[in-house]
C-alpha atoms as a PDB file:
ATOM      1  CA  UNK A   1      54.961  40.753 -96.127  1.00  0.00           C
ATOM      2  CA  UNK A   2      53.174  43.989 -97.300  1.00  0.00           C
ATOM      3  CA  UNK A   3      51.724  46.516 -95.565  1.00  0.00           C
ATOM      4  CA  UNK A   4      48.073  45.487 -97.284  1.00  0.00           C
ATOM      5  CA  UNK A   5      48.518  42.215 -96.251  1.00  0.00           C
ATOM      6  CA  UNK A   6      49.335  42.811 -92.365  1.00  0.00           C
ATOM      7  CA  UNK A   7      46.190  44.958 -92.820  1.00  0.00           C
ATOM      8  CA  UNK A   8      44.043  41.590 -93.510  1.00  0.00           C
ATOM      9  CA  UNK A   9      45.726  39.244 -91.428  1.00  0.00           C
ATOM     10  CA  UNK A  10      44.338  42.084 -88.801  1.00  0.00           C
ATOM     11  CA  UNK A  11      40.990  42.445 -89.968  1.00  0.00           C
ATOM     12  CA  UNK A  12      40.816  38.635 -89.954  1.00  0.00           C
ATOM     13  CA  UNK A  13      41.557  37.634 -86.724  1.00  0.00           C
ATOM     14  CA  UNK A  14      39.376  40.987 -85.519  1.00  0.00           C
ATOM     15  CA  UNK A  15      36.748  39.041 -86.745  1.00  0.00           C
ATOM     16  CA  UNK A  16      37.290  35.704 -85.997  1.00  0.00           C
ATOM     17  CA  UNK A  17      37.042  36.776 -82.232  1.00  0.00           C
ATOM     18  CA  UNK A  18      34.310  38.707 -83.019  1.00  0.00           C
ATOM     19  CA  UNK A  19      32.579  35.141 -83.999  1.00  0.00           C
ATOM     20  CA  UNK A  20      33.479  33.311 -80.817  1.00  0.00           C
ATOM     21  CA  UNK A  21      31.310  32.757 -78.086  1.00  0.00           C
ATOM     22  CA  UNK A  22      32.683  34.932 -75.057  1.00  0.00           C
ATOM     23  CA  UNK A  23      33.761  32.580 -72.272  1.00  0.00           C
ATOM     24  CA  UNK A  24      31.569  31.859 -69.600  1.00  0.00           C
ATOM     25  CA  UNK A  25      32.289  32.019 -65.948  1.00  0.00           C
ATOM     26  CA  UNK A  26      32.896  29.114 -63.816  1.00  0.00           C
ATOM     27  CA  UNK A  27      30.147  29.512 -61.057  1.00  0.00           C
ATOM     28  CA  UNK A  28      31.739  28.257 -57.884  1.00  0.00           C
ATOM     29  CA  UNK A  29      29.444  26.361 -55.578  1.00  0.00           C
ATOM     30  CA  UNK A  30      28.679  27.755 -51.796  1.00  0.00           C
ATOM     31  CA  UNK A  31      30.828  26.161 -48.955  1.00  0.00           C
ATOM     32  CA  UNK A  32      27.948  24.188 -47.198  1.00  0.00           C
ATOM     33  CA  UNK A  33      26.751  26.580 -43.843  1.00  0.00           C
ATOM     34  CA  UNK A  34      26.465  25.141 -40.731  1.00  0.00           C
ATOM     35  CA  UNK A  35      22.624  25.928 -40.956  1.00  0.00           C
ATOM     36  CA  UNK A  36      22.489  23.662 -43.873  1.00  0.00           C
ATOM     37  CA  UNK A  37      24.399  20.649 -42.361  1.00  0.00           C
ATOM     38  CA  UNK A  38      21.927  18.191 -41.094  1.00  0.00           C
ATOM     39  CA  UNK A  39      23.420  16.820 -37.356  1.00  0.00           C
ATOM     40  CA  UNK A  40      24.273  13.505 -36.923  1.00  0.00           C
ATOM     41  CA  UNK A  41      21.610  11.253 -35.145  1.00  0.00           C
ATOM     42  CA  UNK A  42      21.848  10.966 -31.265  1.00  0.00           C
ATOM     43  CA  UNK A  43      23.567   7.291 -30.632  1.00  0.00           C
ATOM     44  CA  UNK A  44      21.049   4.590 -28.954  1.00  0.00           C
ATOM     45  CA  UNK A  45      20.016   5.272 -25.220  1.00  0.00           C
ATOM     46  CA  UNK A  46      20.666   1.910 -22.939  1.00  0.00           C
ATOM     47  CA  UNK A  47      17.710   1.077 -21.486  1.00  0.00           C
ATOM     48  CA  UNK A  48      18.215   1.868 -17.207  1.00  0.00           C
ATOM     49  CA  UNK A  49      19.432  -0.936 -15.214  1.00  0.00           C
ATOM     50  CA  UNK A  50      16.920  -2.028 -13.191  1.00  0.00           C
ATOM     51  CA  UNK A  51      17.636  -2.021  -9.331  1.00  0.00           C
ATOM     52  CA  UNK A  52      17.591  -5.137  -7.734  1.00  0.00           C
ATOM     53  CA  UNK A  53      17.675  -3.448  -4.375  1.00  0.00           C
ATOM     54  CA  UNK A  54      19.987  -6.534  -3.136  1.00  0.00           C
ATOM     55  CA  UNK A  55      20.780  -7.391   1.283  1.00  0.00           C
ATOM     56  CA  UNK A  56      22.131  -9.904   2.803  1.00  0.00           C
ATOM     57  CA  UNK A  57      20.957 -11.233   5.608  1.00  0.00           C
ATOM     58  CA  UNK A  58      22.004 -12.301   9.024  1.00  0.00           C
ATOM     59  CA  UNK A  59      19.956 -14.651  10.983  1.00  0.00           C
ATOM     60  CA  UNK A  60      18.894 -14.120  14.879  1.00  0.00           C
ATOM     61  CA  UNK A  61      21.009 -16.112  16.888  1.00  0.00           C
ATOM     62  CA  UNK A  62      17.419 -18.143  17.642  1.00  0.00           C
ATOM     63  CA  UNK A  63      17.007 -18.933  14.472  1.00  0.00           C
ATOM     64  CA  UNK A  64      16.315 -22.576  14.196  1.00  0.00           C
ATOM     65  CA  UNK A  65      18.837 -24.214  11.717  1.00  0.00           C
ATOM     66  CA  UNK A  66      17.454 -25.556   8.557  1.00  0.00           C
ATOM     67  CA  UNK A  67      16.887 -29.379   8.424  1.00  0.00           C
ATOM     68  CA  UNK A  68      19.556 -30.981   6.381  1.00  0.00           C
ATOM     69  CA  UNK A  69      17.670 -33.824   3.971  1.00  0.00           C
ATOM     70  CA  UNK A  70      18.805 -36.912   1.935  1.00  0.00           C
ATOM     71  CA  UNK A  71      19.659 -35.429  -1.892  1.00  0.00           C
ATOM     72  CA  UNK A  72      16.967 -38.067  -2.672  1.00  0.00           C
ATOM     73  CA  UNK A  73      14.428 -35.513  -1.232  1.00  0.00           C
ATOM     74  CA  UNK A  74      15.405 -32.677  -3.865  1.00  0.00           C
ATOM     75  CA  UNK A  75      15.280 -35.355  -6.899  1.00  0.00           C
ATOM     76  CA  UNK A  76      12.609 -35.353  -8.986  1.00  0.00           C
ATOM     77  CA  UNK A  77      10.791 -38.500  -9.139  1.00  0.00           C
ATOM     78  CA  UNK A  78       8.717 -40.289 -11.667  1.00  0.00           C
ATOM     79  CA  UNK A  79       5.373 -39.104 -10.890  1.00  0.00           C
ATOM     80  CA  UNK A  80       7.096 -35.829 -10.975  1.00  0.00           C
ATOM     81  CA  UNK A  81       8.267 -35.998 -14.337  1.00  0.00           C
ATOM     82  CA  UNK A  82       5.378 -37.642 -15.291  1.00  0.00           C
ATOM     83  CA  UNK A  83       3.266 -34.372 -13.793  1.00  0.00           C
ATOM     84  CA  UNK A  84       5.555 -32.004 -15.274  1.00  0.00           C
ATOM     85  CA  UNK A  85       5.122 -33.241 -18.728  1.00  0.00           C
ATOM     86  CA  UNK A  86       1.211 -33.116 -18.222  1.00  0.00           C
ATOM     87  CA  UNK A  87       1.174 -29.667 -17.061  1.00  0.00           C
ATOM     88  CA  UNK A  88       3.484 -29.044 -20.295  1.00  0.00           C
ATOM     89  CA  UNK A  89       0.943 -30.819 -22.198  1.00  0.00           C
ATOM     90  CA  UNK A  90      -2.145 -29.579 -20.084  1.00  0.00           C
ATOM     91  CA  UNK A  91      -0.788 -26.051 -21.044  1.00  0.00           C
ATOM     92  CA  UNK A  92      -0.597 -26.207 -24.763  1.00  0.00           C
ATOM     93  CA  UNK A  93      -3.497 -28.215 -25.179  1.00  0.00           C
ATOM     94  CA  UNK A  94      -5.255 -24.950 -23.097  1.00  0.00           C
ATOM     95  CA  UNK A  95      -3.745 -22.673 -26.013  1.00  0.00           C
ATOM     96  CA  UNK A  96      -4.962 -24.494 -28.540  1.00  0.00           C
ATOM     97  CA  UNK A  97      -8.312 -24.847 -27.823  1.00  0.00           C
ATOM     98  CA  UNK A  98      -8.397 -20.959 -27.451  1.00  0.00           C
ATOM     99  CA  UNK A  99      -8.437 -19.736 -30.971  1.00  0.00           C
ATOM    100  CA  UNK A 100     -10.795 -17.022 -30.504  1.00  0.00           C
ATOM    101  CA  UNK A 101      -7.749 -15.306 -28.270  1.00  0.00           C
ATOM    102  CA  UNK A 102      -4.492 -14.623 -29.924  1.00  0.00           C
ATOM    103  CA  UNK A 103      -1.268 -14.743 -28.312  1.00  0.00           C
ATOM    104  CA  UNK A 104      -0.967 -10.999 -28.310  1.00  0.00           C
ATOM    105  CA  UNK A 105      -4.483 -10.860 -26.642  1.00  0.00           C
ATOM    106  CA  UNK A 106      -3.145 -13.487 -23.677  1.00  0.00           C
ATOM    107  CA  UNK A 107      -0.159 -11.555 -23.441  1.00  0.00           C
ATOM    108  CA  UNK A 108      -2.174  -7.979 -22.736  1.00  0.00           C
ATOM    109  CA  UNK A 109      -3.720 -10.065 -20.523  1.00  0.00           C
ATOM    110  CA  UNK A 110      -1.367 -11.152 -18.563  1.00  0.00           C
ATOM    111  CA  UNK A 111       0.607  -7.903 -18.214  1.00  0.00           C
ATOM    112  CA  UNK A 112      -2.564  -6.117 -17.400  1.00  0.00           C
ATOM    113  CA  UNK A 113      -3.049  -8.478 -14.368  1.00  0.00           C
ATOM    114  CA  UNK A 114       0.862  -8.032 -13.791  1.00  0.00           C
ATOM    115  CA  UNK A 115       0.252  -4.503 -13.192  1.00  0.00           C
ATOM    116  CA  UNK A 116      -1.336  -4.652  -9.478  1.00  0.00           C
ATOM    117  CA  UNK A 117       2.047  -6.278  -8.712  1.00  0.00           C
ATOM    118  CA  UNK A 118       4.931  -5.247 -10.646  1.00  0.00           C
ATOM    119  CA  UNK A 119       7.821  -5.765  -8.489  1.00  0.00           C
ATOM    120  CA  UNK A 120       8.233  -9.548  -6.725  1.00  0.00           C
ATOM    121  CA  UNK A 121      10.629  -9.392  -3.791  1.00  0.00           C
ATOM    122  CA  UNK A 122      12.603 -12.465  -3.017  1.00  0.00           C
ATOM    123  CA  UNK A 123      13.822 -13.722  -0.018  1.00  0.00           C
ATOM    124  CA  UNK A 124      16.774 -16.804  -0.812  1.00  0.00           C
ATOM    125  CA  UNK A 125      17.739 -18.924   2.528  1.00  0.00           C
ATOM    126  CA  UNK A 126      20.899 -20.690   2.480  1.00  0.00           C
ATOM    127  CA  UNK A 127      22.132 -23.775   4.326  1.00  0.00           C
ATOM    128  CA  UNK A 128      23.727 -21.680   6.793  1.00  0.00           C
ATOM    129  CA  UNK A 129      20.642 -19.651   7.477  1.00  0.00           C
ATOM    130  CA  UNK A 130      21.825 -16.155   5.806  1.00  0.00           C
ATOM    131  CA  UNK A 131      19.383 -14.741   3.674  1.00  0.00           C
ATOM    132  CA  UNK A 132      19.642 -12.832  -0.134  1.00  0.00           C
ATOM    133  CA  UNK A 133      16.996 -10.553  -0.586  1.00  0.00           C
ATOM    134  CA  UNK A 134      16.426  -9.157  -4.406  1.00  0.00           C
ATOM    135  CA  UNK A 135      13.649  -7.387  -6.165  1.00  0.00           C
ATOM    136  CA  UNK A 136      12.858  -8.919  -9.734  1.00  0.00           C
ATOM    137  CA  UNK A 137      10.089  -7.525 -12.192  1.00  0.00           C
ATOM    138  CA  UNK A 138       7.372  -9.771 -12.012  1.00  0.00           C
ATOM    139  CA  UNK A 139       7.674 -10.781 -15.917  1.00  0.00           C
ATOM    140  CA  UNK A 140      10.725 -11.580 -15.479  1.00  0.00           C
ATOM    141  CA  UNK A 141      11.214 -15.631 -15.492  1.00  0.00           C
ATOM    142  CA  UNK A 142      12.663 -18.429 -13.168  1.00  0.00           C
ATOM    143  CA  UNK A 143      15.936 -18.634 -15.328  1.00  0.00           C
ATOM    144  CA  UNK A 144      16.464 -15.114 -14.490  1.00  0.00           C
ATOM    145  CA  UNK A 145      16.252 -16.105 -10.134  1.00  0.00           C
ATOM    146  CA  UNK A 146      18.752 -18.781 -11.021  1.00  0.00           C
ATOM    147  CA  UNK A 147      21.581 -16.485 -13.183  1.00  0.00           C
ATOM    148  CA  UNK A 148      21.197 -14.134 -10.195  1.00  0.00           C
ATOM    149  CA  UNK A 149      21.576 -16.150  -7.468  1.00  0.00           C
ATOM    150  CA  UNK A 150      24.327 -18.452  -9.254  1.00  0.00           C
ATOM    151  CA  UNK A 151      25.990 -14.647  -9.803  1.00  0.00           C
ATOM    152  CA  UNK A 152      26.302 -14.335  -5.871  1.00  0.00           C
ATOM    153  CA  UNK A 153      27.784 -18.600  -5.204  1.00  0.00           C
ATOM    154  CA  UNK A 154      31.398 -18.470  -4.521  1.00  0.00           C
ATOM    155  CA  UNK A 155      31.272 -21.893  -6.120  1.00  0.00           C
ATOM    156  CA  UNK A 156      28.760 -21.114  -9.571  1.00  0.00           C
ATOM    157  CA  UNK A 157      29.547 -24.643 -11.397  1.00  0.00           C
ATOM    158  CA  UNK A 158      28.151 -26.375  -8.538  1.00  0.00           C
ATOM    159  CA  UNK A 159      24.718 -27.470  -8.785  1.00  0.00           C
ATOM    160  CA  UNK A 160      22.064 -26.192  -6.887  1.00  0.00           C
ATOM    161  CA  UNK A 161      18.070 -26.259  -6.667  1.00  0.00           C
ATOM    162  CA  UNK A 162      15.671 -23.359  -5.352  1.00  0.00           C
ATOM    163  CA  UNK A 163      12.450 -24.673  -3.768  1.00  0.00           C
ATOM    164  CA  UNK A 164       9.100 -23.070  -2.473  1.00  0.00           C
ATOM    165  CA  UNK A 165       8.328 -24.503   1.122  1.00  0.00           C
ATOM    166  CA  UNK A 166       7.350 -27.030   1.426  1.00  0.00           C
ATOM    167  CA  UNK A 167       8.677 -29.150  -1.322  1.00  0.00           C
ATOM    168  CA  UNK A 168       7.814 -26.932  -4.467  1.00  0.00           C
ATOM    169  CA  UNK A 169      10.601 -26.513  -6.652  1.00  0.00           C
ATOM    170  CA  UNK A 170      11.276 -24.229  -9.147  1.00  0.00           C
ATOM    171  CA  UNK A 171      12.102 -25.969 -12.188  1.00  0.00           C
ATOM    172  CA  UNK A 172      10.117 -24.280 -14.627  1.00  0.00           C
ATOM    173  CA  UNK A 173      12.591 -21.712 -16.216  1.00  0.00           C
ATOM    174  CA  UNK A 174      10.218 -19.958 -18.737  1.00  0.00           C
ATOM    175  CA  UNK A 175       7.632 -19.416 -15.925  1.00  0.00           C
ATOM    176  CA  UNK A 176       7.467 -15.547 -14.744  1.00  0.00           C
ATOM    177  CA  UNK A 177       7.890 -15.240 -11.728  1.00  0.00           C
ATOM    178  CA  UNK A 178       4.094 -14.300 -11.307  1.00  0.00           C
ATOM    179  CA  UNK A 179       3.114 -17.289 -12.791  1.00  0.00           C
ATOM    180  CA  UNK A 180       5.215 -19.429 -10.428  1.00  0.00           C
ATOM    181  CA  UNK A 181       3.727 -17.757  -7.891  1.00  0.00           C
ATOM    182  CA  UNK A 182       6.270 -16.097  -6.288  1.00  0.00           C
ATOM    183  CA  UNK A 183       4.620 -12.214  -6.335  1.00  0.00           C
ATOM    184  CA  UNK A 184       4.642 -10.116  -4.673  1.00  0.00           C
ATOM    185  CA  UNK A 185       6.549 -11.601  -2.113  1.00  0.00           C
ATOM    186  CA  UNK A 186       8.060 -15.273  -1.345  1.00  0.00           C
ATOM    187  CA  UNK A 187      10.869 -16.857   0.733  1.00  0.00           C
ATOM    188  CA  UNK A 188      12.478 -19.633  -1.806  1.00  0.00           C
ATOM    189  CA  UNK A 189      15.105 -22.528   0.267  1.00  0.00           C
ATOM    190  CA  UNK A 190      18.244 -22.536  -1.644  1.00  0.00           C
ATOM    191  CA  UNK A 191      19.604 -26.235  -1.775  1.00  0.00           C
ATOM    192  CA  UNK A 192      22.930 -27.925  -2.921  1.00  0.00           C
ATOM    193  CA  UNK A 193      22.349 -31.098  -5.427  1.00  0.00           C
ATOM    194  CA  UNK A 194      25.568 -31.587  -5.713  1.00  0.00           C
ATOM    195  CA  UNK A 195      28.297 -32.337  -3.089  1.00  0.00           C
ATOM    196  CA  UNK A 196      30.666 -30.400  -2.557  1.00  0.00           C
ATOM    197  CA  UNK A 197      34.697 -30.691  -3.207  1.00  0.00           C
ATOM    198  CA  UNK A 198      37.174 -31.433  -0.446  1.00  0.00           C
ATOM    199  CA  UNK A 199      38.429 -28.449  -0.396  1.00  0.00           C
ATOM    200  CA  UNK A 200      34.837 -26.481  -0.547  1.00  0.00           C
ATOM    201  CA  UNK A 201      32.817 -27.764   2.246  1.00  0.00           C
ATOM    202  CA  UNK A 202      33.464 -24.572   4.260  1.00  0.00           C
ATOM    203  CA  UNK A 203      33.577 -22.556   1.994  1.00  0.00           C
ATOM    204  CA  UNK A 204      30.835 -19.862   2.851  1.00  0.00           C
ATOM    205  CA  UNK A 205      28.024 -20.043  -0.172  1.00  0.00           C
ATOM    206  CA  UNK A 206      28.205 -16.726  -1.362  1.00  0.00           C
ATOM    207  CA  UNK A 207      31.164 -14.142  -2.502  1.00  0.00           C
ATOM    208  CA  UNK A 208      32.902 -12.212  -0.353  1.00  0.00           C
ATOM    209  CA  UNK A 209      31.339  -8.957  -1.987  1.00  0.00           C
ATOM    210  CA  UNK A 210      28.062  -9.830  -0.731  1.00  0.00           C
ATOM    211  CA  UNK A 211      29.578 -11.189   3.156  1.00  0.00           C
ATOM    212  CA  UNK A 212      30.471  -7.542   3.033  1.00  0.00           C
ATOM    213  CA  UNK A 213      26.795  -6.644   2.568  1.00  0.00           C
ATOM    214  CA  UNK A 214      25.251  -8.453   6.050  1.00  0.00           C
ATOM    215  CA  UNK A 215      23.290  -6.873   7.827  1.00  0.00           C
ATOM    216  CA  UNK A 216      20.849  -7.669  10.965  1.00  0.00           C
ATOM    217  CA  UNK A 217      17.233  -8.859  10.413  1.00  0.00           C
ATOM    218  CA  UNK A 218      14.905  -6.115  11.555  1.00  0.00           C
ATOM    219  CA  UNK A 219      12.575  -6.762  14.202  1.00  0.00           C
ATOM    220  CA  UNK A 220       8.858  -7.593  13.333  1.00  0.00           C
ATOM    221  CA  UNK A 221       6.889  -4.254  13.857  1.00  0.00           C
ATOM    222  CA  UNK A 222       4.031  -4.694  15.890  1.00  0.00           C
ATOM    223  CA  UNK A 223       0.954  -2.372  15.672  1.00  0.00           C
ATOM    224  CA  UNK A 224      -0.019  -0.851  18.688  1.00  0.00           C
ATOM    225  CA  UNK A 225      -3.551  -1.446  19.431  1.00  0.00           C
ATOM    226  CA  UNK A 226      -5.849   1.827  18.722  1.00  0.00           C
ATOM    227  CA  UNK A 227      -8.574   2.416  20.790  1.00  0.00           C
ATOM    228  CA  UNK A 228     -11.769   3.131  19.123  1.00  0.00           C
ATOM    229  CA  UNK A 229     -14.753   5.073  21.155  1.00  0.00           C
ATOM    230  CA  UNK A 230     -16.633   2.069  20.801  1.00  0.00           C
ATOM    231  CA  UNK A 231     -14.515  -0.224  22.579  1.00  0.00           C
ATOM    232  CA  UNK A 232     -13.884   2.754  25.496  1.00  0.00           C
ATOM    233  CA  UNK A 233     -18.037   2.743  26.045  1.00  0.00           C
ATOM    234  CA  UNK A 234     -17.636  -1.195  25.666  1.00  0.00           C
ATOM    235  CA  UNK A 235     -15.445  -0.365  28.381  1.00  0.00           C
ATOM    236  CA  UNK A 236     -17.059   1.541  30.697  1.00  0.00           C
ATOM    237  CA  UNK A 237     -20.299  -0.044  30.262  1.00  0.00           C
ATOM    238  CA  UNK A 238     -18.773  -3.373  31.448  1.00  0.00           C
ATOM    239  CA  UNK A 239     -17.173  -1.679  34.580  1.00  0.00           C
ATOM    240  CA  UNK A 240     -20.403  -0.174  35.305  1.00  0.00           C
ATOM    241  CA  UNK A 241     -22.064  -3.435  34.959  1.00  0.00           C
ATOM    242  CA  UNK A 242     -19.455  -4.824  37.057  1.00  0.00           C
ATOM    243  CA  UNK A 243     -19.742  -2.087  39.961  1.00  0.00           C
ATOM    244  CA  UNK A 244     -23.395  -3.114  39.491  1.00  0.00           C
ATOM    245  CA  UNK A 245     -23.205  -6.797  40.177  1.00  0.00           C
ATOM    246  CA  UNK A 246     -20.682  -5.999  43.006  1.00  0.00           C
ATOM    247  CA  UNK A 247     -24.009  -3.858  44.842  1.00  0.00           C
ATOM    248  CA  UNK A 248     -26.172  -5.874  43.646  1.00  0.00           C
ATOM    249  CA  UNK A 249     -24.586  -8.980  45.480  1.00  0.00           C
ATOM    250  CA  UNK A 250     -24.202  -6.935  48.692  1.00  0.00           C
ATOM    251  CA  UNK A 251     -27.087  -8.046  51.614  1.00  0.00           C
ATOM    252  CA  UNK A 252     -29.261  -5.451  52.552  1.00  0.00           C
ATOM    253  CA  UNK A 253     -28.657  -4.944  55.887  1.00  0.00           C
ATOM    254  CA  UNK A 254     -25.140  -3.826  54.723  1.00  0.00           C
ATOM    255  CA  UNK A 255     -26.563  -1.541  51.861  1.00  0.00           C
ATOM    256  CA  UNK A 256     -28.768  -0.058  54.644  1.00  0.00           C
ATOM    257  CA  UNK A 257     -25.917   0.427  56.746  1.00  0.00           C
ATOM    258  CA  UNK A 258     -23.973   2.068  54.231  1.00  0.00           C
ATOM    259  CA  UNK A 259     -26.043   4.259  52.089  1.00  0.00           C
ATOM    260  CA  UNK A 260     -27.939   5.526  55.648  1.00  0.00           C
ATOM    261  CA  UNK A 261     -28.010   9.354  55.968  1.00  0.00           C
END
């Protein structure tokens, strides 16, 4: 190859470059900050368990023992039934012959009256005369009494029925336990409808976890009586009436005798 043609393979290839596009810059992309990073979302808060402020209870030694009755007693009977359905019936005929109140309305309603007694405390007496005191919210229902106390039975298949004295049972499970009745305060009979096993009859009812938890019944407190200033010049007015009477009834001859100067 010539020197003239070297010269424009040169001049060519000067050019050519000269025609390209220079090449651009790959623009690498910021490593995300920690500004920048949303945070993850707190996980879910449980809801706090609500404390059912549970005692056992041991009876005085005076205590009179419960009255054992037939398991006919604790049966329901026909008119029973028969009642129960009507009050089911009684109770949804009432709720449809409201339509000017929603259920949402009833439902304010209800919690609104709930509010002057929130907390139901329930007393649970057992054949043997121990006692389980719990505290329940008062929306909670009747279902919610039984899975507790079942909870506590040493024996939980066996059946059993709770019952308002006199002969009320509780057999509505839906009911709150305002609506049963029960707030702010009841004593509920715990009965057995079911006999027990050979090897269970002395068995004690509950677990041993709550045998652990007996305690003594407190004493009744007793109010002292408060004097008022009324009933100390009721007082004193009826002694001086009394001192009265006494010289009144003296004879004169005596009151002359003694009151002489």
């Amino acid at each position: 190859m010539t020197i003239e043609a070297r010269e424009q393979l040169s001049n060519f290839s000067f050019s050519l470059e000269q025609l390209l596009p220079p090449p651009t810059a790959v623009m690498e992309s910021p490593a995300p900050t920690s500004q920048d990073s949303t945070p993850p979302p707190p996980p879910p808060q449980e809801p706090p368990v609500f404390d059912r402020q549970i005692k056992m209870i041991r009876p005085p030694a005076n205590a009179p023992a419960i009255v054992e009755l037939p398991e006919s007693f604790y049966k329901l009977s026909p008119n029973e039934v028969k009642s129960l359905y009507q009050s089911h019936v009684e109770r949804r005929e009432n709720l449809e012959n409201r339509p000017l109140k929603t259920q949402k309305i009833r439902v304010a309603e209800e919690q609104e009256r709930m509010k002057k007694y929130p907390k139901t405390t329930i007393r649970v007496r057992f054949p043997d005369s121990t006692m389980l005191q719990a505290t329940f919210k008062s929306s909670e229902r009747v279902r919610d009494l039984y899975d507790f106390v079942q909870s506590t039975l040493e024996t939980p298949s066996r059946k059993f029925l709770l019952c308002l004295p006199p002969r009320s049972k509780l057999i509505e499970p839906e009911l709150t336990l305002y609506k049963a009745g029960l707030a702010p305060a009841s004593n509920v009979t715990f009965v057995w409808i079911e006999k027990a096993a050979p090897g269970q009859r002395d068995v004690p009812a509950v677990t041993q976890t709550y045998l652990s938890m007996m305690e003594d019944l407190p004493p009744p407190s007793v109010p002292s009586p408060v004097s008022s200033p009324g009933t100390a010049s009721t007082a004193s007015n009826s002694s001086a009436s009394a001192s009265t009477k006494k010289a009144g009834s003296m004879p004169k001859w005596l009151q002359k005798g003694l009151f002489k100067k």
